[in-house]
Protein backbone atom coordinates (compact mmCIF):
# COMPACT_ATOMS: atom_id res chain seq x y z
CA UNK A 1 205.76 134.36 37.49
CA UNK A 2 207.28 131.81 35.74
CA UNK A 3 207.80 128.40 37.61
CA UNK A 4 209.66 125.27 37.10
CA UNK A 5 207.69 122.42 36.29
CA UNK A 6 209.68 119.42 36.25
CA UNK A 7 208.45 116.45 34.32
CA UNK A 8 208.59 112.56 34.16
CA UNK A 9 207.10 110.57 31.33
CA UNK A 10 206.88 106.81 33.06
CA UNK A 11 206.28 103.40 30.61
CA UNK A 12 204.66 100.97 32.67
CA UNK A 13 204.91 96.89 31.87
CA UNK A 14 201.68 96.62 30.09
CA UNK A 15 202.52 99.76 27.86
CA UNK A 16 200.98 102.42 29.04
CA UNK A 17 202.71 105.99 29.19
CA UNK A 18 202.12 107.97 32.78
CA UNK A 19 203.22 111.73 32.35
CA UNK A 20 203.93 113.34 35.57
CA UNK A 21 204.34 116.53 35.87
CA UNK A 22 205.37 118.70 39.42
CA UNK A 23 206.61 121.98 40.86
CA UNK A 24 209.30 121.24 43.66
CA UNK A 25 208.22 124.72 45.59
CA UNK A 26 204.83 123.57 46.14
CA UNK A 27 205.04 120.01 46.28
CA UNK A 28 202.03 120.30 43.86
CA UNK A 29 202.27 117.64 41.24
CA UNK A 30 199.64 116.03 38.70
CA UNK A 31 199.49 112.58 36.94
CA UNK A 32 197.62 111.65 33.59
CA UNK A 33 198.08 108.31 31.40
CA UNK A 34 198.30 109.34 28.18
CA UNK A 35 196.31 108.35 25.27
CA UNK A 36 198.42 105.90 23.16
CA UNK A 37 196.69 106.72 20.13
CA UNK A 38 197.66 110.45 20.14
CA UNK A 39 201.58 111.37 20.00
CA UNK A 40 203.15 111.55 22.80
CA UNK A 41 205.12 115.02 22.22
CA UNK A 42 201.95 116.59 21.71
CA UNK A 43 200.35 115.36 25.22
CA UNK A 44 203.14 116.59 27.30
CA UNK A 45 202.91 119.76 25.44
CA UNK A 46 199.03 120.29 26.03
CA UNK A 47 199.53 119.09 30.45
CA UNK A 48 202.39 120.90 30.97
CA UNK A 49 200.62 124.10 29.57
CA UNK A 50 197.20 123.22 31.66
CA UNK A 51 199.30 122.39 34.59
CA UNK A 52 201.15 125.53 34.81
CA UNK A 53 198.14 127.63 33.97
CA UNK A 54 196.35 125.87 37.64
CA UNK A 55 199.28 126.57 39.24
CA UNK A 56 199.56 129.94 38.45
CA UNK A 57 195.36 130.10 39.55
CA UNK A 58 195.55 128.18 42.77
CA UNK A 59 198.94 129.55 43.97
CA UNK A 60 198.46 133.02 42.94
CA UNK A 61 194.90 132.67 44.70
CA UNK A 62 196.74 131.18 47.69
CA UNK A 63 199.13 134.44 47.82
CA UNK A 64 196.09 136.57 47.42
CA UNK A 65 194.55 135.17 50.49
CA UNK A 66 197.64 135.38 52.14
CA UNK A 67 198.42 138.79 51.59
CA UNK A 68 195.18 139.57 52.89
CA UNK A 69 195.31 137.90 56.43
CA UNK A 70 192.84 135.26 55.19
CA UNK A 71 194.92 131.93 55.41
């Protein structure tokens, strides 16, 4: 199932880059600083692919449990 990640790329004062990433059904959401020596583009890329694949782990686990009366 494909689900919509939404995601915010924050620049604090001192610099540094905050990448947050959530999915609006679940509430779920995940925050990383990113490394300012790698590129930026290439970050996002890598967390919103990681973040997507837990989702799909922990929320397809959660409908598993579900579907079988066990939460």
């Amino acid at each position: 199932m494909k689900r919509d990640v939404e995601m915010l790329l924050l620049k604090l004062a001192d610099g540094a880059r905050i990448l947050r990433l959530s999915e609006p059904e679940s509430g779920l959401c995940l925050e990383k600083r990113l490394d300012p020596t790698q590129p930026v583009a290439r970050q996002k890329e890598r967390w919103a692919q990681a973040f997507t694949v837990m989702l799909e782990r922990e929320l397809g686990a959660a409908a598993k449990r579900q579907a079988h009366g066990l939460g």
